[in-house]
Protein backbone atom coordinates (compact mmCIF):
# COMPACT_ATOMS: atom_id res chain seq x y z
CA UNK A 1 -11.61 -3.52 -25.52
CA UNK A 2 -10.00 -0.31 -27.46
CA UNK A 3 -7.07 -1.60 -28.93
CA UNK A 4 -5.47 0.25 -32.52
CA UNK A 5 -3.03 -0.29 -34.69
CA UNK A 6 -0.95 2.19 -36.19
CA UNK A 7 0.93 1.19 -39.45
CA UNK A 8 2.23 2.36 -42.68
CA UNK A 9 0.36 1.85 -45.31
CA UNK A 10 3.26 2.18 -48.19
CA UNK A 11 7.03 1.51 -47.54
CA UNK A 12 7.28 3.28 -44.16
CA UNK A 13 8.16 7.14 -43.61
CA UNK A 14 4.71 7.82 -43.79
CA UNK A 15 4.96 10.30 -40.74
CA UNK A 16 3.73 7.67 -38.28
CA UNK A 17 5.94 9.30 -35.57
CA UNK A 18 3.69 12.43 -35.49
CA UNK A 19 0.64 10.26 -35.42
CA UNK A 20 1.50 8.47 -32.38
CA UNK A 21 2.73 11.18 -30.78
CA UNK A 22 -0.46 12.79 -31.75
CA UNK A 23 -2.44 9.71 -30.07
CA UNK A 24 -0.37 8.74 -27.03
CA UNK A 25 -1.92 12.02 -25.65
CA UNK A 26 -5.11 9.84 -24.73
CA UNK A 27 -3.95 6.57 -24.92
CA UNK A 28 -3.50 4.28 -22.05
CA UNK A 29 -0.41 2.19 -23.74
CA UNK A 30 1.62 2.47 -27.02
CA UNK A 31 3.01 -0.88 -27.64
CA UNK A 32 5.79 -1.39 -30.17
CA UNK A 33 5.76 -4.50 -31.98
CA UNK A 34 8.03 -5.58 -34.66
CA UNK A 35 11.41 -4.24 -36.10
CA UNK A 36 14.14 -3.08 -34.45
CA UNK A 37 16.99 0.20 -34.29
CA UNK A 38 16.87 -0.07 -38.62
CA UNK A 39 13.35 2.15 -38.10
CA UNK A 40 13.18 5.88 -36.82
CA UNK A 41 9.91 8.30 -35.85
CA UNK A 42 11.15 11.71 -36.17
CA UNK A 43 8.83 13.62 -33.90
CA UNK A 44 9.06 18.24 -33.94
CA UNK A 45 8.01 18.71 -30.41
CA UNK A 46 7.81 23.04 -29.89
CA UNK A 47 10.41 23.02 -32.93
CA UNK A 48 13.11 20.75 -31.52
CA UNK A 49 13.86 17.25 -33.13
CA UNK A 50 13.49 14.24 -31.17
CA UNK A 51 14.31 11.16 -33.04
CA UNK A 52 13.33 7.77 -31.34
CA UNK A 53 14.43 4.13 -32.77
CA UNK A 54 13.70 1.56 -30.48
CA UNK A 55 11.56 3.25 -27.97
CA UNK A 56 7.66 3.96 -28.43
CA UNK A 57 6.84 7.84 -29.40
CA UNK A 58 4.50 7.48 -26.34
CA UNK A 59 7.06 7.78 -23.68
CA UNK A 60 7.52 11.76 -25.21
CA UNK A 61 3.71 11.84 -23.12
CA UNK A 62 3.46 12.00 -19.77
CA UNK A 63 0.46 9.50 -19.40
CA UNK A 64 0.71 5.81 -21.55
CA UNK A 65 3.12 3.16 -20.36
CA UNK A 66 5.30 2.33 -23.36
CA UNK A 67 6.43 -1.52 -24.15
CA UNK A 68 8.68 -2.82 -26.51
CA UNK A 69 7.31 -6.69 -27.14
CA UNK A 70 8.25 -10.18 -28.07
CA UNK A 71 8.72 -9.73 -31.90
CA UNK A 72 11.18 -6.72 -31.85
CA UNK A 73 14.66 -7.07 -32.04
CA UNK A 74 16.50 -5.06 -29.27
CA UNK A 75 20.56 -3.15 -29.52
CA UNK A 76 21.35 -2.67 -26.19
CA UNK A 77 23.69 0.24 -27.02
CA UNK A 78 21.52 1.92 -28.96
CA UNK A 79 18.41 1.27 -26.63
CA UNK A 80 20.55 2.64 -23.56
CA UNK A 81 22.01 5.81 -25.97
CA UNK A 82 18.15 6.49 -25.95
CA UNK A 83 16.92 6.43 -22.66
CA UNK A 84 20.38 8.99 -21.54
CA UNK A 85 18.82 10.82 -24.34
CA UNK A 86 15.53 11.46 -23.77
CA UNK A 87 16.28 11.69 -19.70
CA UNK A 88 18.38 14.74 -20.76
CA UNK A 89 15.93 16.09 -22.52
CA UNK A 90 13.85 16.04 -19.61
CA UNK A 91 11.62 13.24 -20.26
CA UNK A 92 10.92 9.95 -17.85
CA UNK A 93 12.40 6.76 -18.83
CA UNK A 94 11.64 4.88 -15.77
CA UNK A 95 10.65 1.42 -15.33
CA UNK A 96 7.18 2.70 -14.37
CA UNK A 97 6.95 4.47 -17.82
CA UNK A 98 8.98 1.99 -20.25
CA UNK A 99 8.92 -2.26 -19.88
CA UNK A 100 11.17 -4.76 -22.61
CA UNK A 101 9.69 -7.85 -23.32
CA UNK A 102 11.73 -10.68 -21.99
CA UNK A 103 11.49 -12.67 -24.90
CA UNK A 104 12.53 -9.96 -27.20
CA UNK A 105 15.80 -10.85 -29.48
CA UNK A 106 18.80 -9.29 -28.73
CA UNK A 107 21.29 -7.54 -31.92
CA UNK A 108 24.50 -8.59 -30.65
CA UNK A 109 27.66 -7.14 -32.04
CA UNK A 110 28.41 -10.40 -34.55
CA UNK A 111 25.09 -9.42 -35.96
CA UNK A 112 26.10 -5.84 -36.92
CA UNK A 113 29.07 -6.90 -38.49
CA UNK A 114 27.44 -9.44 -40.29
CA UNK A 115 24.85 -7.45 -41.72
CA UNK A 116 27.27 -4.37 -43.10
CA UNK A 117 29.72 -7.23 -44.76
CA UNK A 118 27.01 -8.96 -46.28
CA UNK A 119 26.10 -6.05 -48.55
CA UNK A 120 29.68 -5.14 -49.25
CA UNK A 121 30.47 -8.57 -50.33
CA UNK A 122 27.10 -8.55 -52.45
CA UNK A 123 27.10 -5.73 -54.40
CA UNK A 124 24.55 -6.94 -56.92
CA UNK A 125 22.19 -8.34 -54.70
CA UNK A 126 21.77 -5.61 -52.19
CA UNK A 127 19.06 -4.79 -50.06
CA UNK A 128 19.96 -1.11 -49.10
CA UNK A 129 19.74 -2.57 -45.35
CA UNK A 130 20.35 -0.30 -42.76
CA UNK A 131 23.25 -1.98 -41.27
CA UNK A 132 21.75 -2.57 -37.59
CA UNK A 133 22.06 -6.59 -37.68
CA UNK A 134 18.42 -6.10 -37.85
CA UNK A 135 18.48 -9.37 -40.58
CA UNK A 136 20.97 -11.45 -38.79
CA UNK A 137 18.85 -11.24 -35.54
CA UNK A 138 15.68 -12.57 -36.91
CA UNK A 139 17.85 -15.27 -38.52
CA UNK A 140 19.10 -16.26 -35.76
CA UNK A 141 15.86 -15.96 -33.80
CA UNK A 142 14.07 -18.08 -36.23
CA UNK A 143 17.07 -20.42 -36.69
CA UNK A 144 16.92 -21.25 -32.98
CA UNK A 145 20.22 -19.86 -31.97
CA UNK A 146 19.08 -16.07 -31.10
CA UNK A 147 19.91 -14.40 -27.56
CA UNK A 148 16.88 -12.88 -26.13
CA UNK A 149 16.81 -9.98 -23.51
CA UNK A 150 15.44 -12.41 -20.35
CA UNK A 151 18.56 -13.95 -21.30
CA UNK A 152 20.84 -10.88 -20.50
CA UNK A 153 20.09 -11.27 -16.84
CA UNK A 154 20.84 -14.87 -16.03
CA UNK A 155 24.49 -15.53 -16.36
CA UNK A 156 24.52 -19.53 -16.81
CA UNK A 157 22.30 -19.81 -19.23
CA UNK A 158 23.65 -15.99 -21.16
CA UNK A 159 26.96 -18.31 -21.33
CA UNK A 160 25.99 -21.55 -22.28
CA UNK A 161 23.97 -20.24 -24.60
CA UNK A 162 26.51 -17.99 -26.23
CA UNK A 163 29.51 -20.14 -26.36
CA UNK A 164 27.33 -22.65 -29.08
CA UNK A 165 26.22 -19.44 -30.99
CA UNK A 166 29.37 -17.74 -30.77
CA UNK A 167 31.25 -20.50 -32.24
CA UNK A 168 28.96 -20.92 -35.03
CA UNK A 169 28.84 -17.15 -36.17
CA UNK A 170 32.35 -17.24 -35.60
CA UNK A 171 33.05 -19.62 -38.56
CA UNK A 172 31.12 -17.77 -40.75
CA UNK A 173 32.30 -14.18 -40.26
CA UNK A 174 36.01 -16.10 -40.55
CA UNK A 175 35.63 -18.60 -43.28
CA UNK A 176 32.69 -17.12 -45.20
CA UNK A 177 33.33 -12.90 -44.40
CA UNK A 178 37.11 -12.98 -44.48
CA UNK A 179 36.69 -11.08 -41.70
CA UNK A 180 38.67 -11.92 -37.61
CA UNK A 181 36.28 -13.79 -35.25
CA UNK A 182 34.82 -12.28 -31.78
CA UNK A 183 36.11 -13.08 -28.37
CA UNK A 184 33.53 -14.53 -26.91
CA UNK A 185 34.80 -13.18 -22.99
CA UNK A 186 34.36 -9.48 -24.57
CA UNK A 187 30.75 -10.30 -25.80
CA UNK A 188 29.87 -12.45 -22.71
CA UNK A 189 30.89 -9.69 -20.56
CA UNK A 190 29.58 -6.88 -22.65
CA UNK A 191 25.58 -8.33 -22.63
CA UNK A 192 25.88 -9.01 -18.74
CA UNK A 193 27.02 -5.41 -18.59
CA UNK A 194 23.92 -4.69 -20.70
CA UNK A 195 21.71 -7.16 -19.01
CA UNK A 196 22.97 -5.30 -15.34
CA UNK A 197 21.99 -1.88 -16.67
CA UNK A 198 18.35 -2.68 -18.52
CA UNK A 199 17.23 -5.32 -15.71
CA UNK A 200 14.31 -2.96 -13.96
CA UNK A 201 12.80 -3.18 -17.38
CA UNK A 202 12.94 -6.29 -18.34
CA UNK A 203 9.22 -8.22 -17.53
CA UNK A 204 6.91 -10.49 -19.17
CA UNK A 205 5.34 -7.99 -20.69
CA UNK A 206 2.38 -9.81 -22.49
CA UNK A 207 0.48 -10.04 -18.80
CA UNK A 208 0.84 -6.37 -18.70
CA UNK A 209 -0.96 -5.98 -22.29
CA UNK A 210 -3.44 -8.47 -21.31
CA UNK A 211 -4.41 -6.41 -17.96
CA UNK A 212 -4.81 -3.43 -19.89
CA UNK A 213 -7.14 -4.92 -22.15
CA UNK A 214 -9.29 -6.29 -19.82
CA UNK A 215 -9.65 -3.30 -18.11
CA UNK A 216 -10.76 -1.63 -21.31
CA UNK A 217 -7.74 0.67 -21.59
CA UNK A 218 -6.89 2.25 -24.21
CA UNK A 219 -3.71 0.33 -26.15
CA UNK A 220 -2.17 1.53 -29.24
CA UNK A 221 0.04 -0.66 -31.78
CA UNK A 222 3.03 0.71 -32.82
CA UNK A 223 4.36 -0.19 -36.07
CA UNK A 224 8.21 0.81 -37.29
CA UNK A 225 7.84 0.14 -40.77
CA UNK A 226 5.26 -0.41 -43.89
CA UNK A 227 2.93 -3.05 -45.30
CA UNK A 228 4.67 -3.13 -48.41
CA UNK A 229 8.30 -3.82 -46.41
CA UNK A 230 6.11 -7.03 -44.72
CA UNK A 231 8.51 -10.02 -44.29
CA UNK A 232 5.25 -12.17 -46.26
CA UNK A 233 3.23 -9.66 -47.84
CA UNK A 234 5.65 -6.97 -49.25
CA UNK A 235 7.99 -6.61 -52.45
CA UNK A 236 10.04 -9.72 -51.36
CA UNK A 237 13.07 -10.07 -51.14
CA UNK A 238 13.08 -5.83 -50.32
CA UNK A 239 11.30 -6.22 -47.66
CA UNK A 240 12.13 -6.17 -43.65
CA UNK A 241 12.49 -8.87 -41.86
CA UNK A 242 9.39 -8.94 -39.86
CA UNK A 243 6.28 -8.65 -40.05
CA UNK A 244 4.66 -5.54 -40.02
CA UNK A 245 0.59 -6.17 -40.30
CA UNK A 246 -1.91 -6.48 -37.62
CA UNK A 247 -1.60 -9.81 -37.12
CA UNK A 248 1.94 -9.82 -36.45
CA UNK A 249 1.03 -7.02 -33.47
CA UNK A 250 -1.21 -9.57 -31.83
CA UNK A 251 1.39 -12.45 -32.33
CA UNK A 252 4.09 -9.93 -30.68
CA UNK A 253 1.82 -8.74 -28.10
CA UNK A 254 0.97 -12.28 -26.90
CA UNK A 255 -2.92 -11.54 -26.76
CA UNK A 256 -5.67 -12.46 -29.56
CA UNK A 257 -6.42 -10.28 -32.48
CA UNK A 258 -10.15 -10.15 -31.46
CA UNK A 259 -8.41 -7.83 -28.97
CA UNK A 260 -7.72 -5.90 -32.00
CA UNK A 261 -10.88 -2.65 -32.93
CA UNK A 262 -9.16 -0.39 -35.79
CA UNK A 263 -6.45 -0.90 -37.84
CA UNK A 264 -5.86 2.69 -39.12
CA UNK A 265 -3.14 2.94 -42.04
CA UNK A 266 -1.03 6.12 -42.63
CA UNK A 267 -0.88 7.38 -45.94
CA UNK A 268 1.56 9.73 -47.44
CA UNK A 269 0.03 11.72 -50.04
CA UNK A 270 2.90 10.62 -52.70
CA UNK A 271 5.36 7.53 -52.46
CA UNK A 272 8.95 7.32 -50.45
CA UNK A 273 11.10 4.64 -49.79
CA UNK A 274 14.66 4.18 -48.64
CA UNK A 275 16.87 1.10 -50.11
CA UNK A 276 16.82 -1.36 -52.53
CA UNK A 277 13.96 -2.55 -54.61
CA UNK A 278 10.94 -1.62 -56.78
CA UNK A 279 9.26 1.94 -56.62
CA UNK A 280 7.28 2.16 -59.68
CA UNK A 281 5.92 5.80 -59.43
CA UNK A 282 9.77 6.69 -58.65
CA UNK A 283 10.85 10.33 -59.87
CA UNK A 284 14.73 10.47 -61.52
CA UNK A 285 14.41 13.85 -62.61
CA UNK A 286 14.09 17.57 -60.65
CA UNK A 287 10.13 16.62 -59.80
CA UNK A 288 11.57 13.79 -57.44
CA UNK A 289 14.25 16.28 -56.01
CA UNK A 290 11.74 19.23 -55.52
CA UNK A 291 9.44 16.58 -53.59
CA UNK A 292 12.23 15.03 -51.55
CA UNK A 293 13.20 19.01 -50.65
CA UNK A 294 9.83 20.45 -49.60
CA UNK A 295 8.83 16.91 -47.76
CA UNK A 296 12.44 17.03 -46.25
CA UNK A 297 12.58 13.00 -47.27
CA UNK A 298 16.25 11.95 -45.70
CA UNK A 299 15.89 8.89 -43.45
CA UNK A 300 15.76 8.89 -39.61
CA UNK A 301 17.82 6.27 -38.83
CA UNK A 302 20.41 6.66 -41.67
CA UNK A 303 19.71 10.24 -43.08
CA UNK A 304 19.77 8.75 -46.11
CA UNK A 305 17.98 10.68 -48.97
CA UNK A 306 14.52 8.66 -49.82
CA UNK A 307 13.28 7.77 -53.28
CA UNK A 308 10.47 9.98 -54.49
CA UNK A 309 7.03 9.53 -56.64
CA UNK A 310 3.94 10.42 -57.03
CA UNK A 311 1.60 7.91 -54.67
CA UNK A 312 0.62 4.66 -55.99
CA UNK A 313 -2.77 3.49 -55.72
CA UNK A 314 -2.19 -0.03 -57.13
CA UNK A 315 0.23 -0.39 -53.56
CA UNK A 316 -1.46 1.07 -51.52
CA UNK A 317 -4.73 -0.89 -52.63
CA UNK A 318 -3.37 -3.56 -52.13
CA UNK A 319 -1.65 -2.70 -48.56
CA UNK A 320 -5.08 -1.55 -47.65
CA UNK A 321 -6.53 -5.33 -48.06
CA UNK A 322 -3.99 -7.01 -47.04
CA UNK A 323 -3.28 -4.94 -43.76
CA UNK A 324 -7.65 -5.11 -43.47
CA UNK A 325 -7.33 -1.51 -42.76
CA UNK A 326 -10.28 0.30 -41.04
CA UNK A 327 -9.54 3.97 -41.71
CA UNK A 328 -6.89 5.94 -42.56
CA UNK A 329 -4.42 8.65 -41.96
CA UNK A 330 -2.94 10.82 -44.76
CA UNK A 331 0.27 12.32 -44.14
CA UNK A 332 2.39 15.40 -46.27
CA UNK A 333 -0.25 16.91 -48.29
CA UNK A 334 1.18 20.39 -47.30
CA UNK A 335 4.37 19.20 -49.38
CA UNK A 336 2.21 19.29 -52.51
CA UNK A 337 1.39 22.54 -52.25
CA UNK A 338 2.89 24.61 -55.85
CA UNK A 339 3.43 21.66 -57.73
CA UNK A 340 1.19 22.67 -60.68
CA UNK A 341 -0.32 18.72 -61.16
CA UNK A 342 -0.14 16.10 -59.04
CA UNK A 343 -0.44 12.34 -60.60
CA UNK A 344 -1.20 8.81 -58.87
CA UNK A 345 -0.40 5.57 -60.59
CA UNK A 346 -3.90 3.67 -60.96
CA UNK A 347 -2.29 1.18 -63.19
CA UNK A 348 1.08 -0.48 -64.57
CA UNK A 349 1.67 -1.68 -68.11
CA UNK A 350 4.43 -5.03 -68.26
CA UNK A 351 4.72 -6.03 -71.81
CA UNK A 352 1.60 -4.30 -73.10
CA UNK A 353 -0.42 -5.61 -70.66
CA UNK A 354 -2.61 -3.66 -68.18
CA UNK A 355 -2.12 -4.72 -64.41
CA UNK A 356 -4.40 -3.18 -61.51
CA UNK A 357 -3.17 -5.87 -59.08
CA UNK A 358 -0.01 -5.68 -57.92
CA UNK A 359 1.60 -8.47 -59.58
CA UNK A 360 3.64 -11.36 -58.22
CA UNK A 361 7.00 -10.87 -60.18
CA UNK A 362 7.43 -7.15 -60.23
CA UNK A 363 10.49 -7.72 -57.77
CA UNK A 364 11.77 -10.59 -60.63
CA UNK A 365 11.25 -7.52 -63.17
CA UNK A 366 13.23 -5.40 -61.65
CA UNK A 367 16.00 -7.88 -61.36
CA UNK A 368 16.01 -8.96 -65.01
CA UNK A 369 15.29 -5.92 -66.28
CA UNK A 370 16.81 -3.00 -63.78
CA UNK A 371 18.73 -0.05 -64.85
CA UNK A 372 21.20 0.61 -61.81
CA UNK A 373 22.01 4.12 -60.66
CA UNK A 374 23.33 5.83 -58.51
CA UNK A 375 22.75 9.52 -56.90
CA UNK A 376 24.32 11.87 -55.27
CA UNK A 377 23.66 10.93 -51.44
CA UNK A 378 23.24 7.59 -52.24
CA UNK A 379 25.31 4.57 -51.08
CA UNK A 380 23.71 2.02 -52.38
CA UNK A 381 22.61 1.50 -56.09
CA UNK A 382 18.56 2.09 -56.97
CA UNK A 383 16.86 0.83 -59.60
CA UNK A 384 14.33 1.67 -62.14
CA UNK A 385 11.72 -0.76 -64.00
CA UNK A 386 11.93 0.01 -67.70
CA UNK A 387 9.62 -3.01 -67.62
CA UNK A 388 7.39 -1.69 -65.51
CA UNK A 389 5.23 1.63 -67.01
CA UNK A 390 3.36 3.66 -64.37
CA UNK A 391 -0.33 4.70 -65.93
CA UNK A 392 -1.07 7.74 -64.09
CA UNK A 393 -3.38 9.44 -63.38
CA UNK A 394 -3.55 13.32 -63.11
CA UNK A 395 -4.67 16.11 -60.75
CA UNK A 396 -4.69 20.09 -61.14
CA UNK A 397 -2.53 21.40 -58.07
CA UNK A 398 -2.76 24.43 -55.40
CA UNK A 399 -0.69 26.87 -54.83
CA UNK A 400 -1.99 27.01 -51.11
CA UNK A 401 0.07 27.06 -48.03
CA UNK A 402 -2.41 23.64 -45.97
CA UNK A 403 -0.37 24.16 -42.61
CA UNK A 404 -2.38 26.34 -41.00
CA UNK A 405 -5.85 24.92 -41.97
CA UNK A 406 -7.80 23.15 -39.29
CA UNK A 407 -11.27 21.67 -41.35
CA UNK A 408 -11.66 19.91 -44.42
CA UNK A 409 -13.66 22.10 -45.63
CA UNK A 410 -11.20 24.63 -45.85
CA UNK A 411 -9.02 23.15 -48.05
CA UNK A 412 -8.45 24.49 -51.46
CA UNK A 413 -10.85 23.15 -54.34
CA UNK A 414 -8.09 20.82 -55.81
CA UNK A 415 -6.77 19.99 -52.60
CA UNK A 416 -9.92 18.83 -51.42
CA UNK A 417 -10.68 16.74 -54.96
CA UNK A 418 -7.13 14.69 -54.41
CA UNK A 419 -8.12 14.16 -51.03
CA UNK A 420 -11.77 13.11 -52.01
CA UNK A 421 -10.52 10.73 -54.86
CA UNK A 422 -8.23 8.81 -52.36
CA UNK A 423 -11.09 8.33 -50.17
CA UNK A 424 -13.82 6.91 -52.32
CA UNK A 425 -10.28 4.93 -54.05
CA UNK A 426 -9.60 3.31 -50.70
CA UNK A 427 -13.42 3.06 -49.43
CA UNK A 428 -12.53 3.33 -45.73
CA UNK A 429 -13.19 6.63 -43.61
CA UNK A 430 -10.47 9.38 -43.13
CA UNK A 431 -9.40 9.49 -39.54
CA UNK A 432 -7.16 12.93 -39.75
CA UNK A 433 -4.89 14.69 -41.94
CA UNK A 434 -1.45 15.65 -40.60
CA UNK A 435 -0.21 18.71 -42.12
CA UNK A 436 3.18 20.02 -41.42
CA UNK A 437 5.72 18.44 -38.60
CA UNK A 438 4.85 20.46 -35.56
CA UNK A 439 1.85 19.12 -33.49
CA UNK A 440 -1.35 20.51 -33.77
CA UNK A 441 -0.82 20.93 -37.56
CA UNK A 442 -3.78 19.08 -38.98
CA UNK A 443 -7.34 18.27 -39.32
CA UNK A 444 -8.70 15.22 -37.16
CA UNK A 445 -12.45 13.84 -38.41
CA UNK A 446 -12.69 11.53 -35.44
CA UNK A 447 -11.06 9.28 -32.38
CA UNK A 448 -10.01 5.51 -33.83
CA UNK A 449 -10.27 4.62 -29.86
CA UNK A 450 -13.88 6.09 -29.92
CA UNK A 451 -14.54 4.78 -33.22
């Protein structure tokens, strides 16, 4: 067996897109296994932007079979938009190369339009969602009343199915939302159209995982978002509604998590997030907007501008036990480069107490406590945690230009001492360094497959 995972370690936008992209080049299989069109990888392949949502960055490779599996959540529009788009581009999107999971949920249209009144109607309480229906569908999947994609190409049971869910989401987008129900012929019609279109690529794709473990290939995990957005383990409620830790990659895969040999986090050498919801180490002030320039931190999906801060060692601690990461990846330390120090938070103060745990009720903090603002770019409010004091601490910086530097060893003095310090922090080996967009811009210490 040579299975790896491939997560963020923080709250996603790590630069996982690269990494994959970086590893599908010897991997047998890049499986994707949680979230849904809410997530992006933003890959720079010979300077051109490809941006991916739903499919794995493997299929950009000419070698792994890519799979999207049971516990992602799956927009037929946007899936199909995809596939025309990376066709054009001269890449194959054939059912030899790609395979859906028949038991994957389906975002149908009510869940779109559920999701995008929801935070309008609760302005206070918002999540910064995406908008996809991404929430909806896992409610629905979870509440027993969820349309999965196996179900897209058999008519009778597509319709009795979707008459009893139809009726129900209908009363609450009309009573609840304000808003004028769906006709169910238009949505019947529209997933059978779907269904008709994405049938070739529709299989039960756990069998297919399961082969290519036993025949020792080499399968990669695909994760979409971060530990800290887990459904259990992250900064509830701001989280995503999946799970996004190893476990939950077995669980989707349909195989056993002995199957599992490296979970290998990626790191981003300060903090980002998009949305609602704590960021302790946040920046408000021209720091933040000088990182979010030279890191170009504006959201995949959305191209929504992320919140900035330095990197926070108390999270990603944490994310690193709870995740049981194996090794690691760090992302972005190029972006560093001229900041004259760099600081990590090794510690919060709440109410003159010291916390190197993350504690239980930072999320309850922020809601009692939150000042709201909002930027420039922003359409959702953040918040910051006057309860919540960052204890940093701090680095001399470089002046350096990292992207064309290929060995460790290379790096400049303080480079190498932040990078040193996270290491012997985290106590787990350094797999590579990505430095810069392109590909080939890094240092890599060793093979996770190999490992």
């Amino acid at each position: 067996m040579s299975s790896v995972v491939i997560l963020g370690a923080q709250w996603g936008d790590e630069g996982k897109g690269k990494i994959v992209d970086h590893y599908s080049g010897i991997a047998d299989m890049v499986v994707r296994y949680q979230g849904g069109a809410n997530a992006g990888h933003t890959l720079v392949i010979d300077g051109k932007k490809i941006v991916l949502h739903l499919i794995p960055a493997g299929i950009i490779r000419k070698n792994p079979i890519c799979i999207i599996s049971d516990n992602v959540v799956v927009e037929p529009n946007t899936l199909l938009k995809e596939i025309k788009t990376l066709e054009e581009g001269g890449y194959e999107v054939s059912p030899k190369r790609f395979r859906i999971s028949e038991k994957a949920h389906v975002t149908m249209p009510y869940h779109l339009m559920i999701d995008q009144l929801r935070e309008l109607k609760h302005v206070r309480a918002k999540i910064g969602t995406t908008g996809r229906g991404i929430g909806p569908t896992y409610e629905d999947k979870v509440a027993r009343r969820g349309i999965r994609m196996g179900d897209l190409i058999r008519p009778k049971i597509l319709k009795d199915r979707l008459e009893l869910i139809l009726e129900d989401r209908n009363y609450y987008i009309e009573h609840y939302l304000e808003e004028k129900p769906f006709n169910f012929k238009k949505v019947y019609e529209e997933a059978l159209s779907f269904g008709e279109t994405l049938a070739p690529y529709i299989a039960e794709t756990s069998k297919l995982i399961w082969d290519a473990n036993k025949a020792n290939k080499k399968v990669m995990f695909e994760g979409a978002q971060g530990v800290m957005l887990d459904l259990d383990g992250g900064m509830y409620p701001y989280v995503t509604s999946s799970n996004t830790t190893p476990g939950a990659a077995a669980m989707s895969a349909g195989v056993s998590p002995a199957f599992i040999k490296n979970v290998v986090g990626v790191v981003k050498a300060y903090s980002t997030r998009v949305g609602g919801g704590p960021l302790p180490s946040e920046l408000l002030d021209e720091t933040g907007e000088l990182l979010r320039f030279q890191g170009g931190e504006y959201g995949a999906t959305t191209g929504r501008p992320r919140r900035c801060g330095w990197l926070d060692m108390v999270c990603l601690k944490y994310a690193a036990r709870y995740a049981g990461l194996t090794s690691f990846i760090l992302t972005k330390l190029d972006v560093l480069s001229g900041f004259p120090e760099i600081k990590v938070a090794v510690a919060y103060e709440i109410n003159g107490k010291r916390y190197e745990e993350l504690p239980y009720d930072i999320c309850t903090i922020s809601d009692d406590k939150a000042v709201y603002k909002r930027l420039p770019g922003w359409t959702y409010d953040i918040c910051t945690l006057p309860g919540v004091k960052p204890i940093y601490k701090t680095f001399h910086g470089w002046k350096e230009d990292l992207k064309t530097i290929s060995n460790v060893e290379d790096l400049p003095k303080n480079a190498k001492h932040y990078v040193d310090w996270i290491k012997s922090e985290l106590d787990i080996p350094l797999v590579m360094m990505s430095l810069g967009s392109q590909r080939g811009e890094g240092i890599e210490a060793y093979d996770p497959f190999g490992a």
